[in-house]
C-alpha atoms as a PDB file:
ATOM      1  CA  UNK A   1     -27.216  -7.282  34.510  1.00  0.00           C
ATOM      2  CA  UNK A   2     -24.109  -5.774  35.751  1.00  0.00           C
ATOM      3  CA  UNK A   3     -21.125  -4.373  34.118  1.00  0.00           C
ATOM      4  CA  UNK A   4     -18.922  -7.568  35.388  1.00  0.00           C
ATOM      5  CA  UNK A   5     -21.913  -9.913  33.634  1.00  0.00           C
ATOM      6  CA  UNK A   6     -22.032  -7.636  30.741  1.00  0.00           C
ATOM      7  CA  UNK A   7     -17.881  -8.014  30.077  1.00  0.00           C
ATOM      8  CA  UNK A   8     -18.458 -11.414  30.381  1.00  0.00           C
ATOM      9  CA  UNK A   9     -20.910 -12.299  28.000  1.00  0.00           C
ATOM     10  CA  UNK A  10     -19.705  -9.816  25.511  1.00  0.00           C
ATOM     11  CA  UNK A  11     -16.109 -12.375  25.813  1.00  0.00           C
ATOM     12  CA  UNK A  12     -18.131 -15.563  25.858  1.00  0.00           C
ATOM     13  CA  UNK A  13     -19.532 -14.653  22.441  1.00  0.00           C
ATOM     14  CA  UNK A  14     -18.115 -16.397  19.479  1.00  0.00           C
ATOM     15  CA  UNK A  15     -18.782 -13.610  17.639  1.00  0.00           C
ATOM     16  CA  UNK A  16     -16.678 -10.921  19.660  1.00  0.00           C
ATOM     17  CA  UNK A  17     -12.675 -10.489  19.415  1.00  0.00           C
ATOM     18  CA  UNK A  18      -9.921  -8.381  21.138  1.00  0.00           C
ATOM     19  CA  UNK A  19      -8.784  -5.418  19.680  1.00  0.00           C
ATOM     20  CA  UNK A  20      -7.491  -6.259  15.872  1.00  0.00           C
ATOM     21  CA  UNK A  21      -3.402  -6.127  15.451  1.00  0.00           C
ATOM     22  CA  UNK A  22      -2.252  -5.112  12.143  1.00  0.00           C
ATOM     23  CA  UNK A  23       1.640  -6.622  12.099  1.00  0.00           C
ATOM     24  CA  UNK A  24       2.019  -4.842   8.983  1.00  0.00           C
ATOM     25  CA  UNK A  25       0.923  -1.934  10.462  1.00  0.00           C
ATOM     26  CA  UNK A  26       3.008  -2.030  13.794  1.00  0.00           C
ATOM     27  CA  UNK A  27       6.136  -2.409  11.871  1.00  0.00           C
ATOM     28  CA  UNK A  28       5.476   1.384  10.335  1.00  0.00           C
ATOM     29  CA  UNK A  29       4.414   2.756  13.260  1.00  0.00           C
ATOM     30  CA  UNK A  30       6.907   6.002  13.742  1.00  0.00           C
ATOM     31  CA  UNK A  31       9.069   4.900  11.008  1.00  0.00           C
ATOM     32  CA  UNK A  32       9.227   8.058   8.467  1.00  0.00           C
ATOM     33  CA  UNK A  33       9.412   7.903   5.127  1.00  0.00           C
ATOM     34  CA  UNK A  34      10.941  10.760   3.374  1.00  0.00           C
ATOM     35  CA  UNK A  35       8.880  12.631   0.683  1.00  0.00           C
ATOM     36  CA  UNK A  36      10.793  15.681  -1.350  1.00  0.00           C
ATOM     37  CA  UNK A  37      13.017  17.282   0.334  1.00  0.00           C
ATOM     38  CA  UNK A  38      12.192  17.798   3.857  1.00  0.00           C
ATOM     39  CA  UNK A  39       8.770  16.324   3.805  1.00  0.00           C
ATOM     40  CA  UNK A  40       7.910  12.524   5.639  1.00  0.00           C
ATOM     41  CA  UNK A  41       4.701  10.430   6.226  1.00  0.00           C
ATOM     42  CA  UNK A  42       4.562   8.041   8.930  1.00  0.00           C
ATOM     43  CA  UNK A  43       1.986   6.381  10.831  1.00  0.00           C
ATOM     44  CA  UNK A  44       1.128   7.379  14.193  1.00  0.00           C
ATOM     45  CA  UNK A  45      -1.600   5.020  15.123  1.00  0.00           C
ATOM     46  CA  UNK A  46      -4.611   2.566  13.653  1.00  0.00           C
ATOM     47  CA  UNK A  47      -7.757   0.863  14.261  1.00  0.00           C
ATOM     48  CA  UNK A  48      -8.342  -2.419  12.663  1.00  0.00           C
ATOM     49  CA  UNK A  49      -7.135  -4.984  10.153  1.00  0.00           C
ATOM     50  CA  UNK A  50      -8.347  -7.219   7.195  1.00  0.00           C
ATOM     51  CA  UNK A  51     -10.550  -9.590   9.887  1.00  0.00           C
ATOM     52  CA  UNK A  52     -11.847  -6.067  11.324  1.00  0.00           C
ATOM     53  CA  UNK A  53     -13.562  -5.487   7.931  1.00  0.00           C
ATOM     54  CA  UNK A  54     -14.885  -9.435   7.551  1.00  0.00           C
ATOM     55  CA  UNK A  55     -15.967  -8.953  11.536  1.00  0.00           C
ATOM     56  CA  UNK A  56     -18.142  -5.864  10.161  1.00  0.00           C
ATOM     57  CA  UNK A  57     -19.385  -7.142   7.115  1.00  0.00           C
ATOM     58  CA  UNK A  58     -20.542 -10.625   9.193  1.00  0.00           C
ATOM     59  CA  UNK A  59     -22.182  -8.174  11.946  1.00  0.00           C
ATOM     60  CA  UNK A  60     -23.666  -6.578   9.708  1.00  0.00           C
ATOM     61  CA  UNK A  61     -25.094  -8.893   6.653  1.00  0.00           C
ATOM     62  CA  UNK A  62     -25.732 -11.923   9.483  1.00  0.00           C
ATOM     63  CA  UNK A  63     -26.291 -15.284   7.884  1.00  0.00           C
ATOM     64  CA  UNK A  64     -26.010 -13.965   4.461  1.00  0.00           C
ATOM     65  CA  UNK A  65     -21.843 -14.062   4.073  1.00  0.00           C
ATOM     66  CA  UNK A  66     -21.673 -18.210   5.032  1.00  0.00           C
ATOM     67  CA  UNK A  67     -21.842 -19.233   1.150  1.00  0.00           C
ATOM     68  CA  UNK A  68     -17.929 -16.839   1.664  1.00  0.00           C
ATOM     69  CA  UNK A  69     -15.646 -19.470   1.344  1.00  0.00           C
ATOM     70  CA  UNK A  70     -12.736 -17.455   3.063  1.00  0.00           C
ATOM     71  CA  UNK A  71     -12.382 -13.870   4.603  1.00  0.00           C
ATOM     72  CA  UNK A  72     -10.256 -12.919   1.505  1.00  0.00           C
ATOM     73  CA  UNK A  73     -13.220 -13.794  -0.508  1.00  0.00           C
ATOM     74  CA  UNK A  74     -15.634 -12.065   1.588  1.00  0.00           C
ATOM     75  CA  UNK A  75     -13.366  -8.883   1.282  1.00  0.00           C
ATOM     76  CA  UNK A  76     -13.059  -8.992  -2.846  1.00  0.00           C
ATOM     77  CA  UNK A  77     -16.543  -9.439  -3.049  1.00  0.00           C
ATOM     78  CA  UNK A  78     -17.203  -6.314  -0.507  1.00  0.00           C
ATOM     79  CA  UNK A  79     -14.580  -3.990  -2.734  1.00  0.00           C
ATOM     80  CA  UNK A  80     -15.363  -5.649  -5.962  1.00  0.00           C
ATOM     81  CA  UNK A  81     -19.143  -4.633  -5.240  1.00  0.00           C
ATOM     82  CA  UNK A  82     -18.554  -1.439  -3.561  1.00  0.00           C
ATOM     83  CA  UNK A  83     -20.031  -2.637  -0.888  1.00  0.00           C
ATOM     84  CA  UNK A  84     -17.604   0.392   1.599  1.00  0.00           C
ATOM     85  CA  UNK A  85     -19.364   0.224   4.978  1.00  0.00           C
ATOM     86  CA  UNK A  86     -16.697  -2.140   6.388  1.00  0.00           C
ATOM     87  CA  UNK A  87     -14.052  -0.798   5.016  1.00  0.00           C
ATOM     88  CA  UNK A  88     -14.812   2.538   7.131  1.00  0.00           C
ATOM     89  CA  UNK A  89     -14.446   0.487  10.374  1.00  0.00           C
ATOM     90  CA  UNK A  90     -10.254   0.191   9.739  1.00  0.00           C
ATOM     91  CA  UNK A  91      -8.047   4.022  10.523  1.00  0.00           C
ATOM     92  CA  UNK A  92      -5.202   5.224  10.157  1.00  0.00           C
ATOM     93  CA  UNK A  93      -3.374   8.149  11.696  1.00  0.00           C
ATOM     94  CA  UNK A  94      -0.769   9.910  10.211  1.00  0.00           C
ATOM     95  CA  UNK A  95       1.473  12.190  10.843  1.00  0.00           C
ATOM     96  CA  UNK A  96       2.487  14.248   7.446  1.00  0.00           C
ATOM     97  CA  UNK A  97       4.927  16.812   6.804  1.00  0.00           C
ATOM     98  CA  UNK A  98       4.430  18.732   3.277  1.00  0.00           C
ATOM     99  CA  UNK A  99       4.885  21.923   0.908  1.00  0.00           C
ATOM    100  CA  UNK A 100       1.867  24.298   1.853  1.00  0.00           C
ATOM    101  CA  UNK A 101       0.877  23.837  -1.870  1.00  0.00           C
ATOM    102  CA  UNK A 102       0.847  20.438  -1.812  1.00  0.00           C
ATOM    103  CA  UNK A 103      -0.968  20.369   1.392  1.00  0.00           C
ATOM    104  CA  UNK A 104      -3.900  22.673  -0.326  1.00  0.00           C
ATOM    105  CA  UNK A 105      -4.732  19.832  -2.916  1.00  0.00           C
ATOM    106  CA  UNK A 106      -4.486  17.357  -0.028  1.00  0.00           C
ATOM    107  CA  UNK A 107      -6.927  19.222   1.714  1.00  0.00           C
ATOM    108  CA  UNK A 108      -9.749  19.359  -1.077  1.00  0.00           C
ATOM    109  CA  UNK A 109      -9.969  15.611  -0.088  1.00  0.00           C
ATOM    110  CA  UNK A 110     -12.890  16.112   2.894  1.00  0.00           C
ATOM    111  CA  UNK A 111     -13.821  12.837   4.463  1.00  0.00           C
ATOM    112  CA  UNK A 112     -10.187  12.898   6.897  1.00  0.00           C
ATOM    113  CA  UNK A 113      -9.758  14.342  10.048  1.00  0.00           C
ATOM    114  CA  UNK A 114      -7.024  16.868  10.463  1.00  0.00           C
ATOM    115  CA  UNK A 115      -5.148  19.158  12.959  1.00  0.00           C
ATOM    116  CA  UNK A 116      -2.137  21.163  11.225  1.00  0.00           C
ATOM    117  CA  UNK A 117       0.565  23.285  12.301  1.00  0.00           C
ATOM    118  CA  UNK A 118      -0.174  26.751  13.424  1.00  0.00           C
ATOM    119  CA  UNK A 119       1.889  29.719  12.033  1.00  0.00           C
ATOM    120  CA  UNK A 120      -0.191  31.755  14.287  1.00  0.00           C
ATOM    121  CA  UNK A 121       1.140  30.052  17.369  1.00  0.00           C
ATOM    122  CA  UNK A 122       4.439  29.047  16.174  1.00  0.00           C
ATOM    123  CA  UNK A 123       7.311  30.130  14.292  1.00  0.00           C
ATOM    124  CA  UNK A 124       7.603  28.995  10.446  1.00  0.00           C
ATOM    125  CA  UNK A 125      10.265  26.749   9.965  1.00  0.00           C
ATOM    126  CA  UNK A 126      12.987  27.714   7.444  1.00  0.00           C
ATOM    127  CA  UNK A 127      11.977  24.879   4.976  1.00  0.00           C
ATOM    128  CA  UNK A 128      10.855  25.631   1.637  1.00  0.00           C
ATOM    129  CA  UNK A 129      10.654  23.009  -1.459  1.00  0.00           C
ATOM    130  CA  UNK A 130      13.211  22.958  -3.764  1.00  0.00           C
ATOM    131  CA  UNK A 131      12.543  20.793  -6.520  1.00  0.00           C
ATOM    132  CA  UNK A 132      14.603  17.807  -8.657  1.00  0.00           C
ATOM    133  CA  UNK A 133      16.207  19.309 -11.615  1.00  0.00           C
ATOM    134  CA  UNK A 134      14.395  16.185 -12.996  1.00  0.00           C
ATOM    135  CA  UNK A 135      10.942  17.367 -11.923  1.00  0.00           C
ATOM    136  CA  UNK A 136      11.389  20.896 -13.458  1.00  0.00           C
ATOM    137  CA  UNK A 137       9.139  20.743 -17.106  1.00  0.00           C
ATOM    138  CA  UNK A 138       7.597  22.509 -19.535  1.00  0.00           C
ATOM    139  CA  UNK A 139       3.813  23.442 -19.693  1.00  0.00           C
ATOM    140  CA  UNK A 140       1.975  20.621 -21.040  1.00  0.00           C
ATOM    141  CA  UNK A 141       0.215  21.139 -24.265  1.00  0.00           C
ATOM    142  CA  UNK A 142      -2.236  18.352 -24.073  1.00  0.00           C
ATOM    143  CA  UNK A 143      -3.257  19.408 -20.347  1.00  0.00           C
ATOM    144  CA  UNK A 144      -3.423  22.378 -18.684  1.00  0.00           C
ATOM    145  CA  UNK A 145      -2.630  21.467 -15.517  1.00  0.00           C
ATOM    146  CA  UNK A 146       0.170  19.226 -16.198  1.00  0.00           C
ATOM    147  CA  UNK A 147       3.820  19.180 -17.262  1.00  0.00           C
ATOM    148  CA  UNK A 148       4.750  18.082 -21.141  1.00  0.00           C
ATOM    149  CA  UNK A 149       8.495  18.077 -21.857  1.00  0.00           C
ATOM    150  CA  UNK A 150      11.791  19.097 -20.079  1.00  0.00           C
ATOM    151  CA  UNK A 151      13.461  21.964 -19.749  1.00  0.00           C
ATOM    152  CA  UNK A 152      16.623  22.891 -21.187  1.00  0.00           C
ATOM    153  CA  UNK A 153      19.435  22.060 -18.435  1.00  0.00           C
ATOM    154  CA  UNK A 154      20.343  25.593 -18.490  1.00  0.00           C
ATOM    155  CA  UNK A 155      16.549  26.713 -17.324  1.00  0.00           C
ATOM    156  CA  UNK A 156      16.011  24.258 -14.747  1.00  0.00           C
ATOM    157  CA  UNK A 157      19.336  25.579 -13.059  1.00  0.00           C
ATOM    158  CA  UNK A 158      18.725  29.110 -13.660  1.00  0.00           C
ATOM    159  CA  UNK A 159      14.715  28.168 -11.998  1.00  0.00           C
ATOM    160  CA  UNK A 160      16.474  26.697  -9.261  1.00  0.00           C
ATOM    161  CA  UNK A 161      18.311  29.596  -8.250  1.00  0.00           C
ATOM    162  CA  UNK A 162      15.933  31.993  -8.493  1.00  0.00           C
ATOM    163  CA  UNK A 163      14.276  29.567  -6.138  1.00  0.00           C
ATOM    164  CA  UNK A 164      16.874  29.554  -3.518  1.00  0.00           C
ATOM    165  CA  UNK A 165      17.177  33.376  -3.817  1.00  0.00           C
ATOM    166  CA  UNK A 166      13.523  33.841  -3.735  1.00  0.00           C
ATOM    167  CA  UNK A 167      12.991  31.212  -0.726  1.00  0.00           C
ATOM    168  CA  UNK A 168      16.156  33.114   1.608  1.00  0.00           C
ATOM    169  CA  UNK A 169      14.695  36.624   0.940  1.00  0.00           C
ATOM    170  CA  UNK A 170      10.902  35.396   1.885  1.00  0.00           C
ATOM    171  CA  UNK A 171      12.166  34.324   4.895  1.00  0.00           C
ATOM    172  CA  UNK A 172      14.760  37.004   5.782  1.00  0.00           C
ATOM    173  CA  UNK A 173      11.691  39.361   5.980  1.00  0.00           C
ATOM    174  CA  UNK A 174       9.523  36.948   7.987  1.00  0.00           C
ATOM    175  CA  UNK A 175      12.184  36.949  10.416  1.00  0.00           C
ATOM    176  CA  UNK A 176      12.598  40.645  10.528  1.00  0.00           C
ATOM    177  CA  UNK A 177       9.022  41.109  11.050  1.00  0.00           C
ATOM    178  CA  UNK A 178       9.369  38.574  14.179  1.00  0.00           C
ATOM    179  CA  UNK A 179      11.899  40.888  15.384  1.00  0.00           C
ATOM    180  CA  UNK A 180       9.493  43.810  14.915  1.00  0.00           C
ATOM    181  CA  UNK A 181       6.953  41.992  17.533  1.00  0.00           C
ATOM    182  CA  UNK A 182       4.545  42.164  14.547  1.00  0.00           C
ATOM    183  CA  UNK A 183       1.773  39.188  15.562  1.00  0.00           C
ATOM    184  CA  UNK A 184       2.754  35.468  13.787  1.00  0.00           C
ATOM    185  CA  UNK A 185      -0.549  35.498  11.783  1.00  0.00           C
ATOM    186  CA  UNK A 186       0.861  38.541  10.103  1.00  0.00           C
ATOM    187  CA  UNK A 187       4.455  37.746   9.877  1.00  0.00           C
ATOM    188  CA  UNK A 188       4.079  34.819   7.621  1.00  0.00           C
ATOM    189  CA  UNK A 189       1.461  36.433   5.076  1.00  0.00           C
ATOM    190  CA  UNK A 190       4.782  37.125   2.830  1.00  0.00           C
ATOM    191  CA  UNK A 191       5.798  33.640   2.763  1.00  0.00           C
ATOM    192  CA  UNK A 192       5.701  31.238  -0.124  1.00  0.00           C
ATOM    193  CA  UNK A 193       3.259  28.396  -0.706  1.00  0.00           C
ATOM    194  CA  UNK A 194       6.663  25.921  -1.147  1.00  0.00           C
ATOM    195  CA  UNK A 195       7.144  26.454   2.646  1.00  0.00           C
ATOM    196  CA  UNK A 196       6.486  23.473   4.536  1.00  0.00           C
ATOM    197  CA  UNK A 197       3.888  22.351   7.018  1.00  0.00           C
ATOM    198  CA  UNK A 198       2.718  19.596   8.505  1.00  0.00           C
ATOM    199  CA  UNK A 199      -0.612  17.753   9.811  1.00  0.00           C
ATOM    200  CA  UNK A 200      -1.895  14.808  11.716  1.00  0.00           C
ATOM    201  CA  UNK A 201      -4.280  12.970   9.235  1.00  0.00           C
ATOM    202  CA  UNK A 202      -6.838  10.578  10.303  1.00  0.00           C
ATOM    203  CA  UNK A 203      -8.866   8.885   7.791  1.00  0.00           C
ATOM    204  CA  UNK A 204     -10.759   5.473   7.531  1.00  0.00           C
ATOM    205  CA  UNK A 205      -9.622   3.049   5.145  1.00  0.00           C
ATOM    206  CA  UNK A 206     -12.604   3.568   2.458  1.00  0.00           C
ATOM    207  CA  UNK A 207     -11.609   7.278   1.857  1.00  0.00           C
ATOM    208  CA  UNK A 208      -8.160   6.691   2.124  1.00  0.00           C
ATOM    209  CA  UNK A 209      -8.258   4.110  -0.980  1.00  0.00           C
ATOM    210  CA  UNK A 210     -10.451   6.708  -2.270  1.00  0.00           C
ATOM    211  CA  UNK A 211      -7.185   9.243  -1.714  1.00  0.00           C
ATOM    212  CA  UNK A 212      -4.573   6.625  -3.398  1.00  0.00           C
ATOM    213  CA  UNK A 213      -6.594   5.873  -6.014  1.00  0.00           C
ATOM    214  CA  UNK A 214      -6.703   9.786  -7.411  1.00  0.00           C
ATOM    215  CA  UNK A 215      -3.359  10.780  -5.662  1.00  0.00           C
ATOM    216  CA  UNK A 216      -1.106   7.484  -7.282  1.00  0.00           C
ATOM    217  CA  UNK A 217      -2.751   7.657 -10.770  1.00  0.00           C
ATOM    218  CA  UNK A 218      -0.043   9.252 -13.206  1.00  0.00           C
ATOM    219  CA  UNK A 219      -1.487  12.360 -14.444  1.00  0.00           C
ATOM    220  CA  UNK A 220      -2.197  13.247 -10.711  1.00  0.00           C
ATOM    221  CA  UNK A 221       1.239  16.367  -9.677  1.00  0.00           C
ATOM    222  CA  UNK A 222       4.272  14.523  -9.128  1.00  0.00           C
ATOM    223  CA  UNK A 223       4.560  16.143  -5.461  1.00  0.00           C
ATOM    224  CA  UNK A 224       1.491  15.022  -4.189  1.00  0.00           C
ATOM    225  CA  UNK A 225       1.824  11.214  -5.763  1.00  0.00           C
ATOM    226  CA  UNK A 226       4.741  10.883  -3.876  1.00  0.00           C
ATOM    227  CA  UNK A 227       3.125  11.251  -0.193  1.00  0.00           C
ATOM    228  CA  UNK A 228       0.061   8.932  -2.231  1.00  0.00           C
ATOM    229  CA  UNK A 229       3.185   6.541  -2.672  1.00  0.00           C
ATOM    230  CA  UNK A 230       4.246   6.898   1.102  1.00  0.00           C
ATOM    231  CA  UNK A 231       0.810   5.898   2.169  1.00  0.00           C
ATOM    232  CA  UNK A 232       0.446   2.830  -0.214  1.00  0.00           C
ATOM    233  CA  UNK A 233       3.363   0.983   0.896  1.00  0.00           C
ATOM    234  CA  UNK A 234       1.854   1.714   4.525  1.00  0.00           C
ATOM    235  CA  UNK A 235      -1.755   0.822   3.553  1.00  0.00           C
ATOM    236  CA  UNK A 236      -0.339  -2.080   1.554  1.00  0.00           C
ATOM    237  CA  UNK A 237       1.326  -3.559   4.274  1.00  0.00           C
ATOM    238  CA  UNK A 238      -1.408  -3.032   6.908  1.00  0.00           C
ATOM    239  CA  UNK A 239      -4.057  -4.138   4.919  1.00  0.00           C
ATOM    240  CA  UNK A 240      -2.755  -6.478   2.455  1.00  0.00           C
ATOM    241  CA  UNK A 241      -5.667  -8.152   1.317  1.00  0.00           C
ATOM    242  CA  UNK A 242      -8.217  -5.740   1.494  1.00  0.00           C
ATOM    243  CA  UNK A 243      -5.641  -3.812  -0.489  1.00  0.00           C
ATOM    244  CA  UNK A 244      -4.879  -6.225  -3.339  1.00  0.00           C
ATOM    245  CA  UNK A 245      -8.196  -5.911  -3.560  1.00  0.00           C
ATOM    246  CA  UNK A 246      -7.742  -2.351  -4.294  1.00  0.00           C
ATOM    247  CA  UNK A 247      -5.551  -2.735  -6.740  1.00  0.00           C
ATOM    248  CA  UNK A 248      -7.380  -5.060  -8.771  1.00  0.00           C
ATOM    249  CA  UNK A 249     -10.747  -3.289  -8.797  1.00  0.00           C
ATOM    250  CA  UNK A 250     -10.175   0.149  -8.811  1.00  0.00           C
ATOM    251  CA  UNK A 251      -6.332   1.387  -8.785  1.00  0.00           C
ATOM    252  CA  UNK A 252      -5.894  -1.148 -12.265  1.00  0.00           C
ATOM    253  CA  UNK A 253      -9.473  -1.234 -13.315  1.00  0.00           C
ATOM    254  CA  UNK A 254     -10.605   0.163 -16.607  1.00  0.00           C
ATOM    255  CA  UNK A 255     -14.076   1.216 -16.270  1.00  0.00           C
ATOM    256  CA  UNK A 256     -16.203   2.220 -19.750  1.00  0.00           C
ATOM    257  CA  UNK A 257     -18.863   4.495 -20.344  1.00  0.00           C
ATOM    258  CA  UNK A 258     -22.215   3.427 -21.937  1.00  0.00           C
ATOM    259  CA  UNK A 259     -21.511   5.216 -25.137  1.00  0.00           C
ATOM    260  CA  UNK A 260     -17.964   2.743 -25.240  1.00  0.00           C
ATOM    261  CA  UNK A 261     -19.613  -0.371 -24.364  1.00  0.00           C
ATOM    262  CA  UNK A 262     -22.107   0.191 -27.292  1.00  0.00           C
ATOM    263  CA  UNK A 263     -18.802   0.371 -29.557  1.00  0.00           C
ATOM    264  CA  UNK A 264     -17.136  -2.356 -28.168  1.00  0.00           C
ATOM    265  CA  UNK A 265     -20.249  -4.127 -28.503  1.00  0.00           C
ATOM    266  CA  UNK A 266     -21.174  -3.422 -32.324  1.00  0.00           C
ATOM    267  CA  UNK A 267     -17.548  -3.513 -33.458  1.00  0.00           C
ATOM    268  CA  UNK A 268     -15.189  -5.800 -34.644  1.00  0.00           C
ATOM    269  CA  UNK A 269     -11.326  -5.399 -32.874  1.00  0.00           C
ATOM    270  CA  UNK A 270      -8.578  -4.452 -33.034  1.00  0.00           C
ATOM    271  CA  UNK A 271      -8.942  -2.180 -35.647  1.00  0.00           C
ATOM    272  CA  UNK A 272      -6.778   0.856 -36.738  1.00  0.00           C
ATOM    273  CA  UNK A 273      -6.422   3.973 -35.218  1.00  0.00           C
ATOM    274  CA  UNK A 274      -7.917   5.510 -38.552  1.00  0.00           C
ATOM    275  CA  UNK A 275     -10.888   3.249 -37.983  1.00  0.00           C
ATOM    276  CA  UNK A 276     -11.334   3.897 -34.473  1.00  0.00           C
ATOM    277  CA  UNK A 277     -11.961   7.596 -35.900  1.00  0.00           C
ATOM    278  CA  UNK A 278     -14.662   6.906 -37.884  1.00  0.00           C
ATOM    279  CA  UNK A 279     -16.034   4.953 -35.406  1.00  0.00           C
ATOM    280  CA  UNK A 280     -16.304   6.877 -32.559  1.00  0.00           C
ATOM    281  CA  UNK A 281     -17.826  10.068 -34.172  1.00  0.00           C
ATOM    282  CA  UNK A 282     -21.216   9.172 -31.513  1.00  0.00           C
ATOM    283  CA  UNK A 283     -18.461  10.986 -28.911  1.00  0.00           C
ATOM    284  CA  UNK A 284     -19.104  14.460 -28.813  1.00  0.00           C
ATOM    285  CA  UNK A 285     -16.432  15.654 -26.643  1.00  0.00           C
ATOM    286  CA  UNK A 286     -12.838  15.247 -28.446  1.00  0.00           C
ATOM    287  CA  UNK A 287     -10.996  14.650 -24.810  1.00  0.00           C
ATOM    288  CA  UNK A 288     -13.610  12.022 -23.937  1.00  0.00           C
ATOM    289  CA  UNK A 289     -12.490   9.697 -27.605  1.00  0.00           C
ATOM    290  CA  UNK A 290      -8.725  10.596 -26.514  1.00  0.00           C
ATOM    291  CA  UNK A 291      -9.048   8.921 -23.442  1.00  0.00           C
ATOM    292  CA  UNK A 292     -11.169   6.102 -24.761  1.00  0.00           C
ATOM    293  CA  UNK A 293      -8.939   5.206 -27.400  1.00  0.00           C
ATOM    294  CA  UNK A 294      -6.264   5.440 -24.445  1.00  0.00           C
ATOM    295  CA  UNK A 295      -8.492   2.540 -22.439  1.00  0.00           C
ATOM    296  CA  UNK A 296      -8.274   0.681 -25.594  1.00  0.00           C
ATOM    297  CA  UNK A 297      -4.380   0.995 -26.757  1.00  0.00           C
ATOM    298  CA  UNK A 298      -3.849  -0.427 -23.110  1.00  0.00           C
ATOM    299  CA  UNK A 299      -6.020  -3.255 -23.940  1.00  0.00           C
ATOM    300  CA  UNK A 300      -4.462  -3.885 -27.034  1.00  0.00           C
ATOM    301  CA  UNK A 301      -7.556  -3.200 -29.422  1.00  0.00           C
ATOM    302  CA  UNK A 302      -6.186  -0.517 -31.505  1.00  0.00           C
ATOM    303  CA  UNK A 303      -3.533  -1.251 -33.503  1.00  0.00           C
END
């Protein structure tokens, strides 16, 4: 068989569709959305849609998806059961501009494909994050890696300026030591992790929900939920379905452990907080009953 009767087979078959158009997705294609200050995420390019994932999941499980009534069925049941495969066939290609520290938490997310800007080949931009007064709080007592309370309106300005002082000096030197002929991979060592940089991001749909549903969940650092929130409203769009989907088993989900479904299961609710004490002693670890009486507060069983 030659290539010509190969093409045309491949196009006779029921089973075999042009390449899938996201209208969601064309519609952000090279439109920026701002994050911070001088930060953006748009999308460059993408592979798929919602019928790219049923197309995969009816290659792949044959006969077995007819009792699906509907694609959008066929798609819950795939994310509901964590069933991903599919979901890796859809990409998306983004282009990303961020705060170096930001981009270092980013980064610890390894299933994406990236090329980022060189400060070796080219010269760092003078760009450095300076927050919201509204974003400037206190340690957190509860959480070590979190914020608690605000700062006094005096602080925050007084952080602030040290900031902008801090940021100008930084990059006075860097430029000095351009003007030196000193090599860029040693100029920039000086520089601050709140300078910006950017990346082109590729990552398959999977990994990305994977990404959003870390990155948008409220204890995660208010920088990096914001380029989380960028991405949603892209992936929402794009993907709506598959992405509803999302939301409603694993962004919104509350999962329990064995050790809480035994509790649940041999108590009587709602009960009082002072009850839910007593109750849970079988949980060792003291943040582990915090956050289960949090599940349950949401869920109205503690009152």
């Amino acid at each position: 068989m030659n290539s010509e009767q190969l093409s045309e087979r491949i196009f006779e078959s029921p089973n075999i569709t042009l390449r899938s158009i996201s209208q969601g997705a064309e519609k952000w294609l090279y439109r920026p959305i701002k994050c911070l200050d001088h930060g953006f995420v748009y999308l460059v390019d993408y592979m798929g849609n919602d019928e790219a994932i049923v197309e995969a999941a009816r290659t792949s499980y044959g006969q077995g998806t007819k009792k699906v009534s509907s694609d959008e069925g066929l798609i819950r049941y795939l994310r509901r059961h964590v069933h991903t495969t599919p979901s890796e066939m859809v990409e998306f290609k983004f282009h990303c501009k961020m705060p170096i520290f930001v981009a270092r938490q980013w980064i610890r997310h390894r299933t994406a494909n990236v090329n980022e800007y060189s400060g070796r080949y080219s010269e760092m931009l003078d760009e450095f994050y300076l927050p919201e007064l509204s974003v400037l709080k206190q340690q957190a007592t509860g959480n070590r890696q979190g914020r608690g309370d605000d700062l006094d309106s005096a602080v925050q300005e007084a952080v602030l300026s040290l900031l902008k002082e801090e940021y100008e000096r930084q990059y006075g030197i860097y430029k000095k030591f351009l003007g030196f002929n000193l090599a860029k991979e040693l100029a920039r060592i000086g520089l601050s992790v709140a300078n910006y940089t950017q990346w082109y991001w590729k990552i398959d749909l999977h990994n990305l929900m994977h990404f959003l549903r870390l990155r948008l969940d409220e204890h995660a650092q208010h920088e990096i939920r914001v380029f989380g929130e960028a991405m949603a409203r892209i992936t929402k769009d794009s993907v709506p379905i598959s992405y509803q989907a999302f939301e409603d088993y694993q962004l919104y989900a509350v999962t329990f452990s064995r050790l809480e479904l035994d509790i649940l299961s041999q108590s009587q609710w709602p009960m009082s907080q002072e009850k839910f004490v007593e109750v849970v002693s079988i949980i060792s670890n003291k943040r582990e009953r915090e956050e289960f009486l949090g599940k349950l507060k949401k869920l109205n069983f503690i009152t």
